[in-house]
C-alpha atoms as a PDB file:
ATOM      1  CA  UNK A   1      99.247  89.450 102.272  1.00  0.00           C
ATOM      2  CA  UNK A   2      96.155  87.454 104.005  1.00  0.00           C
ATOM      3  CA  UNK A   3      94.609  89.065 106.629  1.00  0.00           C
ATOM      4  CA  UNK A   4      93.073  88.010 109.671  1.00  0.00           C
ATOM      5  CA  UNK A   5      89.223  87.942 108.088  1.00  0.00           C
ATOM      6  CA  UNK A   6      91.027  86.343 104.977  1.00  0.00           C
ATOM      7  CA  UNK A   7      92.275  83.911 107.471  1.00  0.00           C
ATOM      8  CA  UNK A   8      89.150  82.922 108.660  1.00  0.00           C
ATOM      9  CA  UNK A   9      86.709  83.199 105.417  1.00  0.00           C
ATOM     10  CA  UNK A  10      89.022  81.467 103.115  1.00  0.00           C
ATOM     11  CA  UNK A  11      88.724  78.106 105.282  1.00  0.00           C
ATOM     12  CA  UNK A  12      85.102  78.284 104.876  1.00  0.00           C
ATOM     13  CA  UNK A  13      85.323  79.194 101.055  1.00  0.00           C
ATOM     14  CA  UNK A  14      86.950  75.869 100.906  1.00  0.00           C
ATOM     15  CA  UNK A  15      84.780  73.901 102.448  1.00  0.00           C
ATOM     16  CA  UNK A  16      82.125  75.339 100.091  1.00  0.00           C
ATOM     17  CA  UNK A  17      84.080  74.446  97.035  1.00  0.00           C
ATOM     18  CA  UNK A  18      85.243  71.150  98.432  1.00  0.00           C
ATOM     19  CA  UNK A  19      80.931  70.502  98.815  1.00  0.00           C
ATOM     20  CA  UNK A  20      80.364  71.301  95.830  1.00  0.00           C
ATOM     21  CA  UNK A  21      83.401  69.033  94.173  1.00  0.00           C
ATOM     22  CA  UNK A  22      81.714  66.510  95.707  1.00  0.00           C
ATOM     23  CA  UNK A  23      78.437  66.904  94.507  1.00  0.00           C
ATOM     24  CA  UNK A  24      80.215  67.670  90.766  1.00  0.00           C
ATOM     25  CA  UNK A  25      79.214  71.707  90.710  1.00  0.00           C
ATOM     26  CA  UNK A  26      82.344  72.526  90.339  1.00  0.00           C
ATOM     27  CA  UNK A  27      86.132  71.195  89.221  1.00  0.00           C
ATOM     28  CA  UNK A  28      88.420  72.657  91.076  1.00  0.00           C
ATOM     29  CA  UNK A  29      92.219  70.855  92.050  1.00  0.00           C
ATOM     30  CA  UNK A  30      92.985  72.859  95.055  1.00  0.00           C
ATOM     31  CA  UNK A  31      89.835  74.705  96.987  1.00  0.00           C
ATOM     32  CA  UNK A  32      91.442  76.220  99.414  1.00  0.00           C
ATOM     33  CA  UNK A  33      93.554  78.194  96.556  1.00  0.00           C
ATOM     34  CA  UNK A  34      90.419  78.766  94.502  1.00  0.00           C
ATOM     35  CA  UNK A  35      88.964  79.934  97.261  1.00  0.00           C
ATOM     36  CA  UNK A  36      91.609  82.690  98.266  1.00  0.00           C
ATOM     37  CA  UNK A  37      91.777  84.012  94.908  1.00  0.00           C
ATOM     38  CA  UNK A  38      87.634  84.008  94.517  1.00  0.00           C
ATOM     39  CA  UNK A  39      88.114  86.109  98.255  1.00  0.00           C
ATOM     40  CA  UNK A  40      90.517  88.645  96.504  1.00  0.00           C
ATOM     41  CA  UNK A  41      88.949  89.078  93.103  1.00  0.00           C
ATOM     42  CA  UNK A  42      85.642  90.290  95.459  1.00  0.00           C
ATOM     43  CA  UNK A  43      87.946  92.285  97.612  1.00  0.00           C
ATOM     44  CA  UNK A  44      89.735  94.412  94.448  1.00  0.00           C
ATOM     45  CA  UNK A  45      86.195  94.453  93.109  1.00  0.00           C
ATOM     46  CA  UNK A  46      84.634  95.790  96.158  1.00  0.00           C
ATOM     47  CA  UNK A  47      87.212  98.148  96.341  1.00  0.00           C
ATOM     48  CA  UNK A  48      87.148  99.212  92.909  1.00  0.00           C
ATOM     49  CA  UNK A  49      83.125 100.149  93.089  1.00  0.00           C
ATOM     50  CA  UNK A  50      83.959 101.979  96.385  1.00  0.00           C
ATOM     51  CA  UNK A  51      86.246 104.373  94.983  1.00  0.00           C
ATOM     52  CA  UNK A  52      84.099 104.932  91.534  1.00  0.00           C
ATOM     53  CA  UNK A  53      81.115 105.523  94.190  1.00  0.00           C
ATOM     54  CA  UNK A  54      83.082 108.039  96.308  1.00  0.00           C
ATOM     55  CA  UNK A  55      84.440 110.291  93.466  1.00  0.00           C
ATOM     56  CA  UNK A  56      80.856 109.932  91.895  1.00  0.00           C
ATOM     57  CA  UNK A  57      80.591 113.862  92.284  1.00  0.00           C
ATOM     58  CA  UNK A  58      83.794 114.638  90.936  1.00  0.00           C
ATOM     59  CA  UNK A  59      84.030 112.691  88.428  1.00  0.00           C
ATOM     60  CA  UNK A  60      80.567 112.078  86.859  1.00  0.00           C
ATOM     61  CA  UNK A  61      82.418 109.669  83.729  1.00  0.00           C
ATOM     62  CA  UNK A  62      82.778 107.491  86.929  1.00  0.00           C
ATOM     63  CA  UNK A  63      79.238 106.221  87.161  1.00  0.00           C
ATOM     64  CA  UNK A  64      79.648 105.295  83.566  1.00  0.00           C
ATOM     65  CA  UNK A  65      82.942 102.842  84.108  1.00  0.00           C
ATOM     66  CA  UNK A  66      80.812 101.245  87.300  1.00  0.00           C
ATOM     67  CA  UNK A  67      78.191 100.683  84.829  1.00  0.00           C
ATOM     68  CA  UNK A  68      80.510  99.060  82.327  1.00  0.00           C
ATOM     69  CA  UNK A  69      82.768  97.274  84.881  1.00  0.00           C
ATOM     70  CA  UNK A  70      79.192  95.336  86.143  1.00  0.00           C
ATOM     71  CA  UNK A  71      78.462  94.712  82.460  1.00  0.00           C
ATOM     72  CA  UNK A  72      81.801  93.375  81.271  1.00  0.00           C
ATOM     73  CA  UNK A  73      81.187  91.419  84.789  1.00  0.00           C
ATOM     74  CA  UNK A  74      77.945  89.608  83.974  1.00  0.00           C
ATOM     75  CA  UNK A  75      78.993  89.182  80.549  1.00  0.00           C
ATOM     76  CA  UNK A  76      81.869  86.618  82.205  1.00  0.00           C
ATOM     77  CA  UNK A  77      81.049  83.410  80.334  1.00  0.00           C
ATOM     78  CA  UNK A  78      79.283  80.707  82.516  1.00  0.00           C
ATOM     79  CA  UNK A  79      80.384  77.316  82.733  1.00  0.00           C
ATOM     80  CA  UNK A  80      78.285  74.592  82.441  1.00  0.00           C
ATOM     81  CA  UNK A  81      78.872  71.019  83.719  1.00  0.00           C
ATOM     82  CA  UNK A  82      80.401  68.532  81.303  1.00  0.00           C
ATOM     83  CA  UNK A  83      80.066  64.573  81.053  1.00  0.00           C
ATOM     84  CA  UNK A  84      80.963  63.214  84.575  1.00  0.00           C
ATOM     85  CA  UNK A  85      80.330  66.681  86.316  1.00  0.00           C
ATOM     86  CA  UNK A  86      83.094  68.525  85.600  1.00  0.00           C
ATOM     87  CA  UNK A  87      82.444  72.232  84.192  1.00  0.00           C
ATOM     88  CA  UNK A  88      86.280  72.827  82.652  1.00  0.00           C
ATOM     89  CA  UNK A  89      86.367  75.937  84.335  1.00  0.00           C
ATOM     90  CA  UNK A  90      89.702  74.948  85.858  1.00  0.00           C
ATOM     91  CA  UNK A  91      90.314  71.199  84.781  1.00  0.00           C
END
């Protein structure tokens, strides 16, 4: 289901990743794809945060999972560009 602000960030997205193709930042086949599913992995993760924030006071053991969701997060391995620009991420 896209909605209507999907509808008109994901077109942007795009153009960002399509940029940054160009300038061999990133390797990516299909922006406009990448760029829908970057939009929904920061939606569910939004969404997750605001419910561990809300139930904070009821369930205390919540601020610990936020603290280990944003660690398993920025543990994510980066990618680094290869020969010719291309970081393998999604080759």
């Amino acid at each position: 289901m896209v909605t209507m602000s999907a509808q008109r960030i994901v077109p942007v997205l795009a153009a960002i990743i399509e940029q940054g193709v160009k300038e061999g930042v990133f390797a990516v086949d299909y922006p406009a794809e990448a760029a829908e599913v970057s939009l929904q992995i920061g939606t569910a993760l939004g969404e997750t945060f605001v419910r561990l924030l809300l139930t904070q006071e009821q369930e205390p053991e919540r601020t610990e999972t936020a603290r280990r969701k944003v660690h398993a997060l920025r543990a994510q391995p980066r990618t680094r560009p290869r020969r010719g620009g291309r970081t393998g991420a999604c080759d």
